[in-house]
Protein backbone atom coordinates (compact mmCIF):
# COMPACT_ATOMS: atom_id res chain seq x y z
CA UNK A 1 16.27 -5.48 -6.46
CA UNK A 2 13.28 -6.56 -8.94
CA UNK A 3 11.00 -3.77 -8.40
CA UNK A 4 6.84 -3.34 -10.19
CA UNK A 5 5.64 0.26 -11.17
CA UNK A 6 1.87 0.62 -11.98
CA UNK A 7 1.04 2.93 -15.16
CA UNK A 8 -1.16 3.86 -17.69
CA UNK A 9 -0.96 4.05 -21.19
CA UNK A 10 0.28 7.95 -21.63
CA UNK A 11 3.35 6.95 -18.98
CA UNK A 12 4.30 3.63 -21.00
CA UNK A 13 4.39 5.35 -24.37
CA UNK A 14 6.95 7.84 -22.55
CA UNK A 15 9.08 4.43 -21.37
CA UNK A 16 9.15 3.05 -24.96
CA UNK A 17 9.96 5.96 -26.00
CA UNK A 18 13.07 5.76 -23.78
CA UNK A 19 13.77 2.01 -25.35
CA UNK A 20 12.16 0.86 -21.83
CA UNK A 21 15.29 1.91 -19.97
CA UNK A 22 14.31 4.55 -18.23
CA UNK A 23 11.41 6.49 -16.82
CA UNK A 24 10.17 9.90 -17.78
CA UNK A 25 10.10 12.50 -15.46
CA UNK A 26 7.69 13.07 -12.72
CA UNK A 27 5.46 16.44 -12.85
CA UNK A 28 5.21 19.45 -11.00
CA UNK A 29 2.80 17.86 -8.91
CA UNK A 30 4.38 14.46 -8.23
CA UNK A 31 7.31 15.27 -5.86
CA UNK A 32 7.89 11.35 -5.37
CA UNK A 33 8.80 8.12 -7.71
CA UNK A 34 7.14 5.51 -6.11
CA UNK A 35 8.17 1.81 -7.31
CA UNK A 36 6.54 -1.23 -5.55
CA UNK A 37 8.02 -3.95 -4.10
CA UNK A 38 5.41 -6.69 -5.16
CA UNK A 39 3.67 -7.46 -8.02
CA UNK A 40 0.69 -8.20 -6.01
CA UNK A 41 -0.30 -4.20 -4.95
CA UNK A 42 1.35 -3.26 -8.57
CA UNK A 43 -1.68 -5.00 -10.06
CA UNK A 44 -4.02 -3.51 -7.66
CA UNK A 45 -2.88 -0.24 -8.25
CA UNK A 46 -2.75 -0.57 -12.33
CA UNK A 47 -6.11 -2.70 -12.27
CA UNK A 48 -8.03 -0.24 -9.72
CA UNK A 49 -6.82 2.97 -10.08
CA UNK A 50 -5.39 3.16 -13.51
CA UNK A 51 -8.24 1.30 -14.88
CA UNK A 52 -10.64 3.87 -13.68
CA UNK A 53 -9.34 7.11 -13.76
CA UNK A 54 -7.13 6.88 -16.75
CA UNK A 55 -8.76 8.04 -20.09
CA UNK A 56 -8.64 4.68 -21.89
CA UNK A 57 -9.30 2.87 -18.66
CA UNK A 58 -6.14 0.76 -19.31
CA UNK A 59 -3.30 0.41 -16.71
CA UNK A 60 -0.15 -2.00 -17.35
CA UNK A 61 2.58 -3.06 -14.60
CA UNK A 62 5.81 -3.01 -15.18
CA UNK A 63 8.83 -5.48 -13.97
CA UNK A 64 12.24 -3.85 -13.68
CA UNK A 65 15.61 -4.34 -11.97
CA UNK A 66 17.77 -2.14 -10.07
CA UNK A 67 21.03 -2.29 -8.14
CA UNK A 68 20.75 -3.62 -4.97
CA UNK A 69 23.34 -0.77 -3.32
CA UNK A 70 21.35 1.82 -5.17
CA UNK A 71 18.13 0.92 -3.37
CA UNK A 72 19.59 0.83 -0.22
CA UNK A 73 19.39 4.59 0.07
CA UNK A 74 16.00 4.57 -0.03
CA UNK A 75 13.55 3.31 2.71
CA UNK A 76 10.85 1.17 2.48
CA UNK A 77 7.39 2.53 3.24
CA UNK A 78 4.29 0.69 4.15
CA UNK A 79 1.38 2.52 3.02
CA UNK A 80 -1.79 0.38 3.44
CA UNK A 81 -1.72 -3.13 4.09
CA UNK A 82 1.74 -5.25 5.04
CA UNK A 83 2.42 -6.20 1.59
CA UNK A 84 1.71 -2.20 0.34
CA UNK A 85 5.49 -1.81 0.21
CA UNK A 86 7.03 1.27 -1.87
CA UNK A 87 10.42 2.78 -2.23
CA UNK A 88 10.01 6.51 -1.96
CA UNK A 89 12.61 8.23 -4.75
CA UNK A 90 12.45 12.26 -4.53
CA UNK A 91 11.09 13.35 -8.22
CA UNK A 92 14.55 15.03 -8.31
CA UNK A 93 16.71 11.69 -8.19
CA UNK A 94 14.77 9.80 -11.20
CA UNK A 95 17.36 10.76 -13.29
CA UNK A 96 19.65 8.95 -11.28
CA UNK A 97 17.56 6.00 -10.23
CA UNK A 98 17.23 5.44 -14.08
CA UNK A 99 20.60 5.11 -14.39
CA UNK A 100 21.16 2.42 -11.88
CA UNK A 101 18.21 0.15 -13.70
CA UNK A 102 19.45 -3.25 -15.04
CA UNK A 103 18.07 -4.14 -18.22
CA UNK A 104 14.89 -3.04 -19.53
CA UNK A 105 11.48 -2.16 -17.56
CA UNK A 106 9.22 -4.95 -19.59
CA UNK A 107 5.11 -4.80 -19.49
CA UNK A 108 4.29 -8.20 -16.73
CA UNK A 109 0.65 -7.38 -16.89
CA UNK A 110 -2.28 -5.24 -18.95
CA UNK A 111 -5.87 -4.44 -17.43
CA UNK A 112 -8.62 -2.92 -19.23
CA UNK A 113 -12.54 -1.85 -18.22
């Protein structure tokens, strides 16, 4: 499954840190992973939110590939309009999800203020 993940700069230092193969773990506060399904709200998010509220008004999406199987366990989840599709992962499966990514997570997009 090609899946999109919205972030901002502090987050994608963390990934290249990781050779882009994996992503870092979620904080206290963030009890859910939340890839997209569509590059469409990816660039939303990354060009709306991260823009704005991230310290160097910069937000990137990323493109990434998982196993199909893998996914499977998760549910889909509108949250907004039809195409505001997410996969829910609990913060304590990352781990796991990053090992089931194909490839590397490459930067598709950059947006800046």
């Amino acid at each position: 499954m090609i899946l999109y993940r919205p972030v901002g700069t502090e987050e994608l230092k963390l990934i290249r840190q990781c050779e882009c193969k994996a992503f870092p773990p979620r904080l206290p506060e963030q009890p859910i992973f939340y890839p997209v399904l569509n590059e469409r709200y990816a660039a939303e998010i990354a060009s709306g939110w991260n823009v704005k509220y991230n310290h160097d008004h910069r937000g990137y999406v990323t493109k990434f590939e998982v196993e199909d199987e893998y996914c499977s366990r998760f549910a889909v989840q509108t949250v907004g309009a039809s195409y505001h599709k997410e996969l829910w992962v609990p913060a304590e499966e990352l781990e796991e999800f990053n090992r089931h990514i194909i490839g590397k997570i490459e930067v598709i997009a950059e947006y800046s203020a």
